[in-house]
PDB file of N, CA and C in Angstrom:
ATOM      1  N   UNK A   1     211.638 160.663 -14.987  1.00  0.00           N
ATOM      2  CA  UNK A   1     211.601 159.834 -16.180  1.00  0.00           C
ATOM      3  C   UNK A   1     210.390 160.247 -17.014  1.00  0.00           C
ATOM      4  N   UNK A   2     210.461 160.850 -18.524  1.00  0.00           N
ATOM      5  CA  UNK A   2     209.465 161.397 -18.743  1.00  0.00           C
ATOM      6  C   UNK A   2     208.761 159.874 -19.582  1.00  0.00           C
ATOM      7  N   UNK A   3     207.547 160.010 -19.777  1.00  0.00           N
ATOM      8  CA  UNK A   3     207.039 158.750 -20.505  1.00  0.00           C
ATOM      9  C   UNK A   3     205.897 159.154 -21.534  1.00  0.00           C
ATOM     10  N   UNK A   4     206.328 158.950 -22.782  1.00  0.00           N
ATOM     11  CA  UNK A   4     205.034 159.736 -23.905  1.00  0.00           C
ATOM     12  C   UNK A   4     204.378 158.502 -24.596  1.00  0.00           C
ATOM     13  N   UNK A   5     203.317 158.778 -24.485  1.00  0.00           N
ATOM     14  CA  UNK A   5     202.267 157.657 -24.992  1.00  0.00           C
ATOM     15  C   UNK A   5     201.929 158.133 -26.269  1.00  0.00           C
ATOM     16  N   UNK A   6     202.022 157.640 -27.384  1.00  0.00           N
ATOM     17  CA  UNK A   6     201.486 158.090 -28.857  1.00  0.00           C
ATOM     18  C   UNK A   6     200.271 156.589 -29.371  1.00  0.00           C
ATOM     19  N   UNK A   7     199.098 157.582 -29.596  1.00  0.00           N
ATOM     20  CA  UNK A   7     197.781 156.841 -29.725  1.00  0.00           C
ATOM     21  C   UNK A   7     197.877 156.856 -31.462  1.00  0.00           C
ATOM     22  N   UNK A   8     197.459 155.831 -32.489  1.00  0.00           N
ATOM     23  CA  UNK A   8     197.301 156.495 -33.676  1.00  0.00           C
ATOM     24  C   UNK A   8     196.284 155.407 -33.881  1.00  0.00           C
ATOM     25  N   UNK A   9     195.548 155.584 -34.793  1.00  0.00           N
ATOM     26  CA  UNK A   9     194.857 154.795 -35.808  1.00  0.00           C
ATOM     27  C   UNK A   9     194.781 153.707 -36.508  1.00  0.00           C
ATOM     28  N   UNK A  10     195.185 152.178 -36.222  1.00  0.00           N
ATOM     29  CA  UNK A  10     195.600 151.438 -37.193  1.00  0.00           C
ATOM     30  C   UNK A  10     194.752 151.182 -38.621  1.00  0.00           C
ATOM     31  N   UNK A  11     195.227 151.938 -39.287  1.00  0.00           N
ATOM     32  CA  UNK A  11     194.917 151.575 -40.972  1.00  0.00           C
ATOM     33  C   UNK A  11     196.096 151.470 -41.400  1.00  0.00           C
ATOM     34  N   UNK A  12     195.052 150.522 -42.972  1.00  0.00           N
ATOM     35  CA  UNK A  12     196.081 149.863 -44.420  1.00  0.00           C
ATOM     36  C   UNK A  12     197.404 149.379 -43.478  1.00  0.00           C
ATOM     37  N   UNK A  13     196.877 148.712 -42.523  1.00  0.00           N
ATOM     38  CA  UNK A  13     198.049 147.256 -42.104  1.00  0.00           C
ATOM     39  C   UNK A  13     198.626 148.648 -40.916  1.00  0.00           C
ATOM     40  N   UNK A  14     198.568 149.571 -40.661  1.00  0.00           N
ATOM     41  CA  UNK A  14     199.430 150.055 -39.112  1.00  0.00           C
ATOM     42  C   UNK A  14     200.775 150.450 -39.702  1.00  0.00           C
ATOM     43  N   UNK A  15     201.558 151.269 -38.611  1.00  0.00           N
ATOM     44  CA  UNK A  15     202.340 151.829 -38.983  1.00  0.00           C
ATOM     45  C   UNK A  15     203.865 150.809 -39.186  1.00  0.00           C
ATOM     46  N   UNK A  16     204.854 151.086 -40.423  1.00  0.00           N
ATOM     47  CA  UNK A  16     205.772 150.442 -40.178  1.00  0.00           C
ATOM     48  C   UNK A  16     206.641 150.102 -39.140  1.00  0.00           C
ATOM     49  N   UNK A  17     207.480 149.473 -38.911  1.00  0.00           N
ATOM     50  CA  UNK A  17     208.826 149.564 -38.347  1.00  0.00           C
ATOM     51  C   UNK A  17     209.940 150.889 -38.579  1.00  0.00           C
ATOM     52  N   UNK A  18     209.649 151.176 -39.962  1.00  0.00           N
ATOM     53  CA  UNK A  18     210.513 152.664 -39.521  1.00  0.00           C
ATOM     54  C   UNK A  18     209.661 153.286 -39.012  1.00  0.00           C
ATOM     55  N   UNK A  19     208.595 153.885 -39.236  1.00  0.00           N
ATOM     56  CA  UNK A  19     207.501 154.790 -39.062  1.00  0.00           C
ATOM     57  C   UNK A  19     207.613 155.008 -37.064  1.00  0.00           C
ATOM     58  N   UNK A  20     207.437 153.989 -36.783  1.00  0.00           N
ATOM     59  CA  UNK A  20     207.429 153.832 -35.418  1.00  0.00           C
ATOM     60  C   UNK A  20     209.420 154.302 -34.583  1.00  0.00           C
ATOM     61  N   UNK A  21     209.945 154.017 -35.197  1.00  0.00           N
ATOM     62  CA  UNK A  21     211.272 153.910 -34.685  1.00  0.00           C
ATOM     63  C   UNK A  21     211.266 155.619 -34.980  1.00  0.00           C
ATOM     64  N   UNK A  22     210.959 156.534 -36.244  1.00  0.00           N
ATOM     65  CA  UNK A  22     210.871 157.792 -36.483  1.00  0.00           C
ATOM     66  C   UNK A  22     210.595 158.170 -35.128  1.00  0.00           C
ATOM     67  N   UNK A  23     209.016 158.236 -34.972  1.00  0.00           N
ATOM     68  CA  UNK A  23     208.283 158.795 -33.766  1.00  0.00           C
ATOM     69  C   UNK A  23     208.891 158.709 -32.351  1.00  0.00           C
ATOM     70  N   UNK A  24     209.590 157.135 -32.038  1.00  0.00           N
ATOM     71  CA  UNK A  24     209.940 157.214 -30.796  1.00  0.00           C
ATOM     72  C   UNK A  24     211.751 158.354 -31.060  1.00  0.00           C
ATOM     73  N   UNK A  25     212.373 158.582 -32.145  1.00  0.00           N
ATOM     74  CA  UNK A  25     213.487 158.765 -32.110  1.00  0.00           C
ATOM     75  C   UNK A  25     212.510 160.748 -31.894  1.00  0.00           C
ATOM     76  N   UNK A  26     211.768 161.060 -32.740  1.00  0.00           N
ATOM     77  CA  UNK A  26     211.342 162.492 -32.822  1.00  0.00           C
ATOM     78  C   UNK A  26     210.704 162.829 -31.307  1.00  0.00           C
ATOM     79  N   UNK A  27     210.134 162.135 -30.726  1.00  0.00           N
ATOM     80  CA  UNK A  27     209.538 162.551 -29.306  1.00  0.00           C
ATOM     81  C   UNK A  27     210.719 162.455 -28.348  1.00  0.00           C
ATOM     82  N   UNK A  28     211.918 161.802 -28.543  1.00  0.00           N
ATOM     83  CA  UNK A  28     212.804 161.430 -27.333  1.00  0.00           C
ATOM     84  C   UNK A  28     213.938 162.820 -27.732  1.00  0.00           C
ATOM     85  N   UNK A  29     213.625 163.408 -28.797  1.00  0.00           N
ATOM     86  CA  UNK A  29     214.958 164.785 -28.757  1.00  0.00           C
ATOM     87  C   UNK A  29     213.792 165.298 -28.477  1.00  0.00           C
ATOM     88  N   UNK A  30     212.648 165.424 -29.071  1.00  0.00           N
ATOM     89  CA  UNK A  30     212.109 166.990 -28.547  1.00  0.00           C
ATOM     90  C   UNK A  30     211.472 167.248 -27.353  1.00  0.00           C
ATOM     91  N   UNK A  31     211.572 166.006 -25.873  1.00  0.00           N
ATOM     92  CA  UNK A  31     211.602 166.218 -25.087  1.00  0.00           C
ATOM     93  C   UNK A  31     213.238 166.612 -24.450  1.00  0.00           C
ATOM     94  N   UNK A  32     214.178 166.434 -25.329  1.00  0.00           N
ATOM     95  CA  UNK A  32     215.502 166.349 -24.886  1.00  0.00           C
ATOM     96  C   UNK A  32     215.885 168.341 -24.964  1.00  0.00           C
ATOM     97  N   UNK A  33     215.503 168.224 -26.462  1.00  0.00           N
ATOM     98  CA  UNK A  33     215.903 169.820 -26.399  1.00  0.00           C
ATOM     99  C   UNK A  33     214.542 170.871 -25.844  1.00  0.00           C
ATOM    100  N   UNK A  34     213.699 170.693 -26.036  1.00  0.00           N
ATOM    101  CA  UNK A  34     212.634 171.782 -25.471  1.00  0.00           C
ATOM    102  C   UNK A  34     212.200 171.474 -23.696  1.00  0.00           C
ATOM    103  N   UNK A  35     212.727 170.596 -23.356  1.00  0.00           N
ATOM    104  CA  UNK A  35     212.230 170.682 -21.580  1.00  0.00           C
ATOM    105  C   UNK A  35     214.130 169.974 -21.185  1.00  0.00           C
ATOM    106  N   UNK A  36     215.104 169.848 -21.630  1.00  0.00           N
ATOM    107  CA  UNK A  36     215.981 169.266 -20.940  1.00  0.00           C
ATOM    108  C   UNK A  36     216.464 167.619 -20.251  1.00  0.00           C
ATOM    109  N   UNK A  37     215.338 167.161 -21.000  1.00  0.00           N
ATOM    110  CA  UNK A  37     215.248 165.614 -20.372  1.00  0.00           C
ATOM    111  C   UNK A  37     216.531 165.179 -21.058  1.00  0.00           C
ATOM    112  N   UNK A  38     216.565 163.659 -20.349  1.00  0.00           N
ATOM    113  CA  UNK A  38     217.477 162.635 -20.368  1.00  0.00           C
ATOM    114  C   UNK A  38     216.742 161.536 -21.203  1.00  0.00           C
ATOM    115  N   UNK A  39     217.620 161.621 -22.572  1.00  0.00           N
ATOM    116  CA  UNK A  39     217.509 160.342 -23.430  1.00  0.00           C
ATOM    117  C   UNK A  39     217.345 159.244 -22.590  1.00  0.00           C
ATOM    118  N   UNK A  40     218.044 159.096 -21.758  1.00  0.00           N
ATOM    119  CA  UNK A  40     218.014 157.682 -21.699  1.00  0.00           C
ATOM    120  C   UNK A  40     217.319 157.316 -20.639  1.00  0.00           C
ATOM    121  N   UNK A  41     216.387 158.262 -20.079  1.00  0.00           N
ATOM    122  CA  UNK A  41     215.486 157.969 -19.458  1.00  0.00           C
ATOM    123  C   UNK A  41     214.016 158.097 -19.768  1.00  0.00           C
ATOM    124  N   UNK A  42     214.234 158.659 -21.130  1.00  0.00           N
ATOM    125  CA  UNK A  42     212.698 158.822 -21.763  1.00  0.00           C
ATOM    126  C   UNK A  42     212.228 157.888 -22.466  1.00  0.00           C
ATOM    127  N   UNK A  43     211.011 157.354 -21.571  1.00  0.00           N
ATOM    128  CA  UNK A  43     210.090 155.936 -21.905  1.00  0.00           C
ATOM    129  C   UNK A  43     209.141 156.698 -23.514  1.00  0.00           C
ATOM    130  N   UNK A  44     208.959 155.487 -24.729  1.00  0.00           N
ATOM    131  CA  UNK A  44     207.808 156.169 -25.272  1.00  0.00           C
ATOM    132  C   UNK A  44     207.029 154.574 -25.782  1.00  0.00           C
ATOM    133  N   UNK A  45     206.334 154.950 -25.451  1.00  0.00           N
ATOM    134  CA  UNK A  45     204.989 153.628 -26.208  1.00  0.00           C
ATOM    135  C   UNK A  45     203.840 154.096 -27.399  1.00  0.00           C
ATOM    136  N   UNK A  46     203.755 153.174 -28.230  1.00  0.00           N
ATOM    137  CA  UNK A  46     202.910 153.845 -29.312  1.00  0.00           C
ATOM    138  C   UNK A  46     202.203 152.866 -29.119  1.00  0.00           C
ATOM    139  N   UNK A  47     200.729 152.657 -29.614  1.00  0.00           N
ATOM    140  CA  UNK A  47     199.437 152.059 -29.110  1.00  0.00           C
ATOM    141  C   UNK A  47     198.552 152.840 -30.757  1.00  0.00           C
ATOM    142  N   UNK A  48     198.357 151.432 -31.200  1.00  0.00           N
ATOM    143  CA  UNK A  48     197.907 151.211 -32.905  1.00  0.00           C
ATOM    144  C   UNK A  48     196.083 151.092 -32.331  1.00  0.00           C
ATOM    145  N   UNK A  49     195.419 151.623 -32.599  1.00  0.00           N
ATOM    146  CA  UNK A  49     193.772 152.185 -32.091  1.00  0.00           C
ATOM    147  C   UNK A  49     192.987 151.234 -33.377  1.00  0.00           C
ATOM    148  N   UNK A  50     192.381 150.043 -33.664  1.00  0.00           N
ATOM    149  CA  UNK A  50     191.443 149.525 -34.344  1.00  0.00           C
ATOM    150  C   UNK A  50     190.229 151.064 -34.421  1.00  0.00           C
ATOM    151  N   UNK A  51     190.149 150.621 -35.954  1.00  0.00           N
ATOM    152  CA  UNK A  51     188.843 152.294 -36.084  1.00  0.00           C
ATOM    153  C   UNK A  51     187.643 152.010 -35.064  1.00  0.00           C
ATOM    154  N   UNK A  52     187.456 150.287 -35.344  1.00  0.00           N
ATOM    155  CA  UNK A  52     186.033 149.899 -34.520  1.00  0.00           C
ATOM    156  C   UNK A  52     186.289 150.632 -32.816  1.00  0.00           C
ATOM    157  N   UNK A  53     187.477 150.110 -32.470  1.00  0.00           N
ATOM    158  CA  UNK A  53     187.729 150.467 -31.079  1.00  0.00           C
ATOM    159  C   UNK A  53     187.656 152.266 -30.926  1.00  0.00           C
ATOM    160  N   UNK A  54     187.316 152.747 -31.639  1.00  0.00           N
ATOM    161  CA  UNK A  54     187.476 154.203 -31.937  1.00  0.00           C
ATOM    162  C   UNK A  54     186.191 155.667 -32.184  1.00  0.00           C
ATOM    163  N   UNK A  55     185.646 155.936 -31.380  1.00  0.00           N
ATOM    164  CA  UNK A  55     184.453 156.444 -31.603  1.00  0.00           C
ATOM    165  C   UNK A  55     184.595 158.297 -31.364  1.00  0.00           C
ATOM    166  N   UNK A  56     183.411 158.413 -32.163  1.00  0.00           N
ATOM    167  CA  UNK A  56     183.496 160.233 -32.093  1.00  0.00           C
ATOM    168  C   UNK A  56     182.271 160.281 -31.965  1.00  0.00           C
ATOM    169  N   UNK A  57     181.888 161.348 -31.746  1.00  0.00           N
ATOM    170  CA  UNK A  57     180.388 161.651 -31.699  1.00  0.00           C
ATOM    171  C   UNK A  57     179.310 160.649 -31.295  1.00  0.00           C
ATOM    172  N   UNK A  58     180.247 159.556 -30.320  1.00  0.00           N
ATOM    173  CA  UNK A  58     178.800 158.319 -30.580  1.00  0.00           C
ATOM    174  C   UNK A  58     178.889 157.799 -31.561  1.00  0.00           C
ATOM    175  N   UNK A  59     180.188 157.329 -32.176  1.00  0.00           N
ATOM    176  CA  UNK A  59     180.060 156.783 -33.652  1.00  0.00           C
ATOM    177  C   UNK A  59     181.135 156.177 -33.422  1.00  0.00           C
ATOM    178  N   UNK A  60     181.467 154.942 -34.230  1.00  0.00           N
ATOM    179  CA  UNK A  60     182.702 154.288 -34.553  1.00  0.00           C
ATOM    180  C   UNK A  60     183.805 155.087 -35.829  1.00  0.00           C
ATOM    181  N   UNK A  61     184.681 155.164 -35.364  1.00  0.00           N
ATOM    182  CA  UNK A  61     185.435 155.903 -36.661  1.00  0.00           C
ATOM    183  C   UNK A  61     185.266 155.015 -37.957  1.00  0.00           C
ATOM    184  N   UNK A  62     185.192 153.701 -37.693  1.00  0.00           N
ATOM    185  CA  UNK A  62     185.499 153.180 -38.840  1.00  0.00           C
ATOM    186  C   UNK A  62     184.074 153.459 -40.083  1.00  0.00           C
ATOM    187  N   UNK A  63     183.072 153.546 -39.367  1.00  0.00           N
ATOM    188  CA  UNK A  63     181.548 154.050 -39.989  1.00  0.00           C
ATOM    189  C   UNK A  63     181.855 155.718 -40.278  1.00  0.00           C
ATOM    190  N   UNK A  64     182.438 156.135 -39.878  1.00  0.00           N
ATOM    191  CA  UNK A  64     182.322 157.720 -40.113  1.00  0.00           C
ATOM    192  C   UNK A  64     183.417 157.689 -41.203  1.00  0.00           C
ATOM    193  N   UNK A  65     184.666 156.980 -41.588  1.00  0.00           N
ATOM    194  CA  UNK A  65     185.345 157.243 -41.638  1.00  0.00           C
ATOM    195  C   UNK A  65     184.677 156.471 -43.545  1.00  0.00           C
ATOM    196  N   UNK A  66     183.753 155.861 -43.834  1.00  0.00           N
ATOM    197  CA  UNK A  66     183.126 155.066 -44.844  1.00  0.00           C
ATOM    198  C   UNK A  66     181.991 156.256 -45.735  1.00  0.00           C
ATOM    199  N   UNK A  67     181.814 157.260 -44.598  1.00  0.00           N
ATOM    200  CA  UNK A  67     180.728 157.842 -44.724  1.00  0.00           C
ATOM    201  C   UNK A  67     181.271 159.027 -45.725  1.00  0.00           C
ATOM    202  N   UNK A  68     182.963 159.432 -45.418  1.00  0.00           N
ATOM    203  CA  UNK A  68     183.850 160.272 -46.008  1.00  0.00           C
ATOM    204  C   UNK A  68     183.402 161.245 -44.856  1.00  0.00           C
ATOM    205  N   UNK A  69     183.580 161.236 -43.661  1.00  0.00           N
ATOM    206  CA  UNK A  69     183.883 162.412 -42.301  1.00  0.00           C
ATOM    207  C   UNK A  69     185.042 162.209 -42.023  1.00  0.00           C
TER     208      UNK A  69
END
């Protein structure tokens, strides 16, 4: 059962309802056609990342991200 975790960023309100339904429909063929998996066994979860919750360098994205980095 393959299972793909997609991490993104939540800004300007997070990703839509299509946006999200896209991603899980684009990761579940292109594990289907490039490794052979089974649709209907491929788990996918997407996980919306607050900038605060989000750091680089020792930094919060959301400060770096104010700074224009």
């Amino acid at each position: 059962m393959p299972y793909v975790n997609i991490k993104v960023t939540k800004e300007h309100g997070g990703l839509t309802k299509e946006e999200k339904a896209e991603l899980i429909e684009g990761a579940t063929s292109l594990l289907e056609k490039t490794l052979n998996k089974n649709r209907a066994s491929t788990v996918v979860t997407i996980e919306e990342i607050d900038t605060d919750n989000y750091g680089l360098g020792g930094e919060q994205i959301t400060e770096r991200r104010k700074r224009g980095q």
